[in-house]
N, C-alpha and C. Protein backbone atom coordinates (compact mmCIF):
# COMPACT_ATOMS: atom_id res chain seq x y z
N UNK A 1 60.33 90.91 41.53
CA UNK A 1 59.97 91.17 42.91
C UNK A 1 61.11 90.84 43.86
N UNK A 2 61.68 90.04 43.46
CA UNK A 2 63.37 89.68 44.91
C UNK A 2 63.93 90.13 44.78
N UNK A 3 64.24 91.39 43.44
CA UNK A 3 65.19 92.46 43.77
C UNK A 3 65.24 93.16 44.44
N UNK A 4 63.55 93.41 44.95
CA UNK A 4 63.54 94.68 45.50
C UNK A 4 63.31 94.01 46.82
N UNK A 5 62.68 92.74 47.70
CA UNK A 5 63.48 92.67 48.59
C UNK A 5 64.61 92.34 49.04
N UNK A 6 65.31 92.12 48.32
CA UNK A 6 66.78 91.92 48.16
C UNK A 6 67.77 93.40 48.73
N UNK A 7 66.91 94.46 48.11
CA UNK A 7 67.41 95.59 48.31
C UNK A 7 66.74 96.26 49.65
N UNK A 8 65.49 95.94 49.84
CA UNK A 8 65.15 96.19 51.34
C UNK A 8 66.24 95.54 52.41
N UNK A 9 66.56 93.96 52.46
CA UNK A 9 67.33 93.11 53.13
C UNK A 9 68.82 93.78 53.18
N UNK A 10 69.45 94.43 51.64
CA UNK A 10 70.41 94.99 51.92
C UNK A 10 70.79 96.68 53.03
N UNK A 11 69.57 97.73 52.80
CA UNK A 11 69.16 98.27 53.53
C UNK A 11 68.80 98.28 55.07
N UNK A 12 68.47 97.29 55.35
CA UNK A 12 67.99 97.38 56.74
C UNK A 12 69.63 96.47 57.04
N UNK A 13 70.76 95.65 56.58
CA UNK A 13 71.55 95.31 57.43
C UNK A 13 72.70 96.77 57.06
N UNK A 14 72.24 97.27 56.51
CA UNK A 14 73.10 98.87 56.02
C UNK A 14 72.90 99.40 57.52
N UNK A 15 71.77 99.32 57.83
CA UNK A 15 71.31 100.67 58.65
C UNK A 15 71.71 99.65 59.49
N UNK A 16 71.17 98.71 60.00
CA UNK A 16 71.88 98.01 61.32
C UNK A 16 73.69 98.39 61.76
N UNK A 17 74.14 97.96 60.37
CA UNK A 17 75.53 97.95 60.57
C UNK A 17 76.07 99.65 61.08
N UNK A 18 75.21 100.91 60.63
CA UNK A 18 75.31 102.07 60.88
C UNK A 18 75.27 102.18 62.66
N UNK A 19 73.77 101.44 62.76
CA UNK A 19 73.25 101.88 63.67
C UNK A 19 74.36 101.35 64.95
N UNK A 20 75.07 100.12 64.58
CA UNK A 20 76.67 99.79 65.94
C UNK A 20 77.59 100.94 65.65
N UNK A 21 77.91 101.13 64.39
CA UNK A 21 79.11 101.90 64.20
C UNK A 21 78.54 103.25 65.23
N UNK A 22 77.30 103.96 65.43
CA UNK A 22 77.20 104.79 65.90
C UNK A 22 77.20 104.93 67.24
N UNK A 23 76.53 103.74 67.61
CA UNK A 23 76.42 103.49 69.12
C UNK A 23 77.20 103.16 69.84
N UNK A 24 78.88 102.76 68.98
CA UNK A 24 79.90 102.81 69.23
C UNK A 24 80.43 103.84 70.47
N UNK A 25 79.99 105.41 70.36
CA UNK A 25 80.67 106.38 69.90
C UNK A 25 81.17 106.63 71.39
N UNK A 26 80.08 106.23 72.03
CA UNK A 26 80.24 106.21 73.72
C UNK A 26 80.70 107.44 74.04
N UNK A 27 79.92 109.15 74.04
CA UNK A 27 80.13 109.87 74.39
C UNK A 27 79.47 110.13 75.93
N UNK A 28 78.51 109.56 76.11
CA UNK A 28 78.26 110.08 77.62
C UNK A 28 78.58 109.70 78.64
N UNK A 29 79.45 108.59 78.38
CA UNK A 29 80.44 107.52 79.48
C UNK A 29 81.51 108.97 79.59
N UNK A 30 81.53 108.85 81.23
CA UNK A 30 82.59 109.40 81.91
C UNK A 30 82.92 109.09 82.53
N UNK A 31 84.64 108.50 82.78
CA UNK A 31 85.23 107.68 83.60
C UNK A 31 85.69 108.83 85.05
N UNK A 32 85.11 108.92 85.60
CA UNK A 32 85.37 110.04 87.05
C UNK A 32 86.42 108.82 88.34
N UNK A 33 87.71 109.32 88.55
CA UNK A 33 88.10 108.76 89.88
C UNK A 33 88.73 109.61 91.25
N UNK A 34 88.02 109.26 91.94
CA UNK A 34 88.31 109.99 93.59
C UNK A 34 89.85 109.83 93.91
N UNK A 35 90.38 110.75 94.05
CA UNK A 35 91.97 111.06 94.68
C UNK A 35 91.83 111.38 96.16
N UNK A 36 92.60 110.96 97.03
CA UNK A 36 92.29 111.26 98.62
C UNK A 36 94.11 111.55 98.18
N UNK A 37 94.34 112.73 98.50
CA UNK A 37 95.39 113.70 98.34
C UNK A 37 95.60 114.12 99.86
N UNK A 38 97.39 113.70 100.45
CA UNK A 38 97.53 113.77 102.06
C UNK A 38 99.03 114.57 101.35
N UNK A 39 99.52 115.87 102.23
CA UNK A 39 100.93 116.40 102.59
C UNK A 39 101.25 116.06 103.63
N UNK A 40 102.77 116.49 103.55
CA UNK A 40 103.65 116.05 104.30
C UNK A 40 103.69 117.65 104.76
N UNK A 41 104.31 118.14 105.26
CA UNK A 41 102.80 118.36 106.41
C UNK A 41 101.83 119.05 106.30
N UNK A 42 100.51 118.20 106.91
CA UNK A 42 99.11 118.55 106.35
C UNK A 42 98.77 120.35 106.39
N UNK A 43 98.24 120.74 105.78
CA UNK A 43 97.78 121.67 105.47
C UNK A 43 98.15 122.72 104.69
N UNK A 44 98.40 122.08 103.46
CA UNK A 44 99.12 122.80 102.36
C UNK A 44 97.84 122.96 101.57
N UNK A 45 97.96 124.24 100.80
CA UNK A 45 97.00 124.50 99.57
C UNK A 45 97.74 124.11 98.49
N UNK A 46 96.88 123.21 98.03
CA UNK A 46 97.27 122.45 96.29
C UNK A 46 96.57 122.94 95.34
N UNK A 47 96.28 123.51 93.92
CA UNK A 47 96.43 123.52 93.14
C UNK A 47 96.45 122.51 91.98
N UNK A 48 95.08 121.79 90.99
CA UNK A 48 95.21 121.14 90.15
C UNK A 48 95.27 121.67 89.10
N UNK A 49 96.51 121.64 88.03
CA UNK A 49 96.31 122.18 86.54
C UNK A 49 96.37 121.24 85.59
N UNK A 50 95.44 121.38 84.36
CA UNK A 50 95.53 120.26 83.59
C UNK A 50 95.82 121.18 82.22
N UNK A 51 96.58 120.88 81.72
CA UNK A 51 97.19 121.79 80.21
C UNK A 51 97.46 122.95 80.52
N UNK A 52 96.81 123.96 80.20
CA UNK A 52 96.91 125.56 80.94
C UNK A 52 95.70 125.61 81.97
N UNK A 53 94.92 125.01 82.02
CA UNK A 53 93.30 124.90 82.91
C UNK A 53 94.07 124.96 84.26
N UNK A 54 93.67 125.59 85.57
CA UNK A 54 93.61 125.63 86.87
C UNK A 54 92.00 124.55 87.09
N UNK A 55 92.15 123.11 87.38
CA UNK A 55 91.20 122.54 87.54
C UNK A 55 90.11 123.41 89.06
N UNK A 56 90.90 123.46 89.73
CA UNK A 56 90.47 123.89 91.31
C UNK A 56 91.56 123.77 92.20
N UNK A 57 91.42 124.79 93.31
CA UNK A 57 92.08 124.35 94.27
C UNK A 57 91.52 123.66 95.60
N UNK A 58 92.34 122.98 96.30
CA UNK A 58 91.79 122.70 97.75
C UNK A 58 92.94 122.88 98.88
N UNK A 59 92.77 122.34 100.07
CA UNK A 59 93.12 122.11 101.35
C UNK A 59 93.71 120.86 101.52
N UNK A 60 94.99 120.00 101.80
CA UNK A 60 94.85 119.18 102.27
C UNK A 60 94.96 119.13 103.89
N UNK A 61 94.66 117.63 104.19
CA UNK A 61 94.28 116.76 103.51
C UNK A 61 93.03 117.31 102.82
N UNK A 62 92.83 116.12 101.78
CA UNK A 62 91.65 116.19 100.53
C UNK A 62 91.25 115.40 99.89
N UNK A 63 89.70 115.80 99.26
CA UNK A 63 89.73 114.45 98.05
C UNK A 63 89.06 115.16 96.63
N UNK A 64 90.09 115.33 95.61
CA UNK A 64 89.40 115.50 94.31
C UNK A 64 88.66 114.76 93.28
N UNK A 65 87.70 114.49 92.28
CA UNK A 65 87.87 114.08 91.27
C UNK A 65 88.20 114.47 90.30
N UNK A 66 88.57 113.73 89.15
CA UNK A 66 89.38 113.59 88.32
C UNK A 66 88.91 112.73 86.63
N UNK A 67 88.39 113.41 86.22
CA UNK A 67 87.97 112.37 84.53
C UNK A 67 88.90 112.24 83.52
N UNK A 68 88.65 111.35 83.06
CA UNK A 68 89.49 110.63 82.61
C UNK A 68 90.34 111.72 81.60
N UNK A 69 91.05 111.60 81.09
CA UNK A 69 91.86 112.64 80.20
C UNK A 69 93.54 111.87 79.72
N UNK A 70 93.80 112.25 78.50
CA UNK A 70 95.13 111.72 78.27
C UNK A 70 96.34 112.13 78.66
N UNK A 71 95.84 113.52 79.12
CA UNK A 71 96.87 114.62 79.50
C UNK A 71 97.09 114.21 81.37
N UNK A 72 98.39 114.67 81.23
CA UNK A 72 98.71 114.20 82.81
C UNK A 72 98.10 115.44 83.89
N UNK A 73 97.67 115.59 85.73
CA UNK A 73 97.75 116.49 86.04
C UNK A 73 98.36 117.01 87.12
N UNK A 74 98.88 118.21 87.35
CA UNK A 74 100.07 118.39 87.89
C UNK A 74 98.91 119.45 89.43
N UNK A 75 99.60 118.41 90.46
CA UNK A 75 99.22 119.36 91.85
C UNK A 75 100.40 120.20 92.16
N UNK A 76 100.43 121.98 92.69
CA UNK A 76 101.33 122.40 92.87
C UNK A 76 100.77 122.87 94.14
N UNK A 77 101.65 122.15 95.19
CA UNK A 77 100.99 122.54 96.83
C UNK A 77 102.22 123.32 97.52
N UNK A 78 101.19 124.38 98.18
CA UNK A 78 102.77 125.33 98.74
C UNK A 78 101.89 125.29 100.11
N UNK A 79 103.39 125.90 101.21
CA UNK A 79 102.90 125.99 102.55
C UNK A 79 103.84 127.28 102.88
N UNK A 80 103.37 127.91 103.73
CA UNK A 80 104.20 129.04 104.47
C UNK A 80 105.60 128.40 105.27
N UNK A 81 106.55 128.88 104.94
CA UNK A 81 107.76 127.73 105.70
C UNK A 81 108.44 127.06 105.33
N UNK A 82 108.25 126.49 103.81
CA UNK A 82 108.10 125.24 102.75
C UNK A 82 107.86 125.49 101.27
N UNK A 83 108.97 124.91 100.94
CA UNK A 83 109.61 124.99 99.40
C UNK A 83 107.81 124.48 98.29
N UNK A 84 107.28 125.05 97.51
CA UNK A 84 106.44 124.55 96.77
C UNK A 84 106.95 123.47 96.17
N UNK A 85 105.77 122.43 96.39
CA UNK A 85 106.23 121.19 95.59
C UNK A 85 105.19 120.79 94.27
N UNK A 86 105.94 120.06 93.02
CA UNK A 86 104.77 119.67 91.99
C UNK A 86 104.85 118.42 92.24
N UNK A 87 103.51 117.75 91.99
CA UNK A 87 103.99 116.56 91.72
C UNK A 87 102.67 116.48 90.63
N UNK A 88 103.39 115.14 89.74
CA UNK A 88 102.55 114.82 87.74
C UNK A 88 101.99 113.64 87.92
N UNK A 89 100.81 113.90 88.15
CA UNK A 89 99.65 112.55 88.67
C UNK A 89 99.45 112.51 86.98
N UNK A 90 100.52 110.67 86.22
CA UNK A 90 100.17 110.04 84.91
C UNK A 90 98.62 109.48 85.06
N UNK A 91 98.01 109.33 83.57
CA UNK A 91 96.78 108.68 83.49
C UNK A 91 97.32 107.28 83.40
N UNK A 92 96.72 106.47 83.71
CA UNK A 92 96.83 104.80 83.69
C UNK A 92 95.92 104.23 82.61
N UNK A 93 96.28 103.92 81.73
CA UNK A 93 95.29 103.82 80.72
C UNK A 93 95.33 102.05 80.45
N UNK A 94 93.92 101.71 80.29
CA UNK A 94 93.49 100.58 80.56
C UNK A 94 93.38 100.21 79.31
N UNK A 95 93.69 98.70 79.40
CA UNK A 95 93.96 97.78 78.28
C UNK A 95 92.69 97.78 77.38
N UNK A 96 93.24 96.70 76.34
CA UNK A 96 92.06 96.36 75.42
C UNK A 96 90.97 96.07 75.82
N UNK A 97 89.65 96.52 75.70
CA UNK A 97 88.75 95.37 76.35
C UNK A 97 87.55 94.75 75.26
N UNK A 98 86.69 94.06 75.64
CA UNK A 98 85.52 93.20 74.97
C UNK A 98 85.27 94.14 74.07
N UNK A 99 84.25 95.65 74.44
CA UNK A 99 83.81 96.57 74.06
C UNK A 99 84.47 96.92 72.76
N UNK A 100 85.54 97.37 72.93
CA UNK A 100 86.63 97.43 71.58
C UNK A 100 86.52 96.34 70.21
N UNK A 101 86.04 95.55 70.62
CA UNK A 101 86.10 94.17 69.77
C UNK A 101 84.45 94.35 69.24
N UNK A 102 83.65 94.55 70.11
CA UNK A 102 82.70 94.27 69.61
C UNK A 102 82.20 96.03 69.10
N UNK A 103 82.33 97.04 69.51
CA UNK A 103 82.45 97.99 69.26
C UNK A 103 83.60 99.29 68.75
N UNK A 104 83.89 98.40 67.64
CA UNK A 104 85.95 99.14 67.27
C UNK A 104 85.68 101.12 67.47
N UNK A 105 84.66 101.62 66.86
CA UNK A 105 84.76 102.87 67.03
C UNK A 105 84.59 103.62 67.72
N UNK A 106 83.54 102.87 68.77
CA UNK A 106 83.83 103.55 70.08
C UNK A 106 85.04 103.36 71.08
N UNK A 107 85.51 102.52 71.01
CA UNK A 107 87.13 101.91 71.59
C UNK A 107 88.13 103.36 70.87
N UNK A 108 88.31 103.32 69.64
CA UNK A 108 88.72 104.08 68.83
C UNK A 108 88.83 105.57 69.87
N UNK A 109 87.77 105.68 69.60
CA UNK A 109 86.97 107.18 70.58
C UNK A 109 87.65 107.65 71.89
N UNK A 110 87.29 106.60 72.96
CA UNK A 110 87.54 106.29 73.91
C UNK A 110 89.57 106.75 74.09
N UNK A 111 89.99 105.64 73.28
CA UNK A 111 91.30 106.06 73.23
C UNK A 111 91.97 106.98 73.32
N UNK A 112 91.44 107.63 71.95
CA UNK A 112 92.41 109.22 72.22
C UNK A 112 91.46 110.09 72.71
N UNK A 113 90.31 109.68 73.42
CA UNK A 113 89.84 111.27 74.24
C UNK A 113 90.45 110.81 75.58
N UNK A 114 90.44 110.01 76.07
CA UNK A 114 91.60 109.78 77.18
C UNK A 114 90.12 109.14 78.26
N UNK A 115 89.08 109.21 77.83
CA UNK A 115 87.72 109.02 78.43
C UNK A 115 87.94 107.58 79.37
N UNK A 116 88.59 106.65 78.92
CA UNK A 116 89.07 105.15 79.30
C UNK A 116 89.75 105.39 80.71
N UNK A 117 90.40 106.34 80.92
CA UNK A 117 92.15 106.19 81.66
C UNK A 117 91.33 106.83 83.07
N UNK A 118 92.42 106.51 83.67
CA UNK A 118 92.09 106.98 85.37
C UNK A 118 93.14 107.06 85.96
N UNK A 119 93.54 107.92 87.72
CA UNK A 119 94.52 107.97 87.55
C UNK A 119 94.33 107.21 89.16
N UNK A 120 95.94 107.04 89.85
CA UNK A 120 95.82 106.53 91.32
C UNK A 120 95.03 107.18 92.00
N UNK A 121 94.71 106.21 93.35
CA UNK A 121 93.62 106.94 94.20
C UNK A 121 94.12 107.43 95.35
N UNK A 122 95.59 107.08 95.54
CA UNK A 122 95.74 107.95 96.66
C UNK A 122 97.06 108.22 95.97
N UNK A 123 97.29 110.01 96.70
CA UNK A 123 98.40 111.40 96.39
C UNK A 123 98.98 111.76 97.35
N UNK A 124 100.36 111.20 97.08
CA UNK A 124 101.06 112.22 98.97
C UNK A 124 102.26 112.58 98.11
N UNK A 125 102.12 114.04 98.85
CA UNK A 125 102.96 114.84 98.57
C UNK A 125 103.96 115.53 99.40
N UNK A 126 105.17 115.20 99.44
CA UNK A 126 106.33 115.86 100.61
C UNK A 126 106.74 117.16 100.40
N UNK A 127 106.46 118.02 100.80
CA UNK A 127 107.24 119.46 101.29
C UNK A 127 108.82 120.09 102.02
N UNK A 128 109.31 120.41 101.47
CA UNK A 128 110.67 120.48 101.75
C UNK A 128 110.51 121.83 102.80
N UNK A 129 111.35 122.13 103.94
CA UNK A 129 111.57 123.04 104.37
C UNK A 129 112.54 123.72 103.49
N UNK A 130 112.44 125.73 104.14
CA UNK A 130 112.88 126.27 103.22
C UNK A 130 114.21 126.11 104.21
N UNK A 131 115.42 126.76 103.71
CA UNK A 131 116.91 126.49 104.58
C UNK A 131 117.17 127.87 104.70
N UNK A 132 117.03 127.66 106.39
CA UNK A 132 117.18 129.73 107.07
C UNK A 132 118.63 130.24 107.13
N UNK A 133 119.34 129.16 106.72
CA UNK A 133 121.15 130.01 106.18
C UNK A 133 120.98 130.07 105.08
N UNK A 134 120.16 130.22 104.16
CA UNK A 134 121.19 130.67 102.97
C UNK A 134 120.33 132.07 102.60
């Protein structure tokens, strides 16, 4: 008879131990951060692209969000008058934390989907005039 609860006892810390590894996985966490995006001088249309994706465009001044991602994203704001400018908003990717320790595979997860990272909250971007001699 104690084999077999022996083998229930091994079972149920089986499935326990499953049941963290899974809950690890932390897919519906989405790290979203607000950008308040200002030109030099205001009222340029920007342009967010992330890989080949056109995220959206807007107006500045502005404010986008932004989820988390590993990939950097690039605003390309033009004005009538004024040289288009890019500028490469990096992700900031946040250290080790508790979660990781007590949950390695969702940390794991987290990592390379870029789900963790966020980027600055405020974007200014300078515009060059174009030069009417050349």
């Amino acid at each position: 008879m104690r084999s077999g609860s022996t083998r229930h006892r091994a079972a149920r810390v089986g499935l326990c131990g499953l049941v963290l590894l899974v809950a690890g996985c932390d897919t519906p966490h989405r790290n979203w951060t607000a950008i308040q995006v200002t030109t030099d001088p205001p009222g340029a249309h920007c342009e967010l692209i992330r890989g080949n994706l056109n995220l959206q465009g807007f107006d500045s001044p502005g404010k986008v969000r932004l989820d988390g991602s590993r990939q950097s994203t690039v605003f390309v704001c033009a004005k009538d008058g004024y040289k288009d400018s890019i500028f490469v908003l990096r992700p900031i990717t946040h250290s080790f934390t508790m979660k990781n320790l007590a949950l390695p595979m969702g940390g794991l997860i987290s990592a390379t989907s870029g789900k963790d990272n966020a980027y600055d909250e405020i974007v200014s971007i300078t515009l060059e005039t174009h030069d009417e001699g050349r």
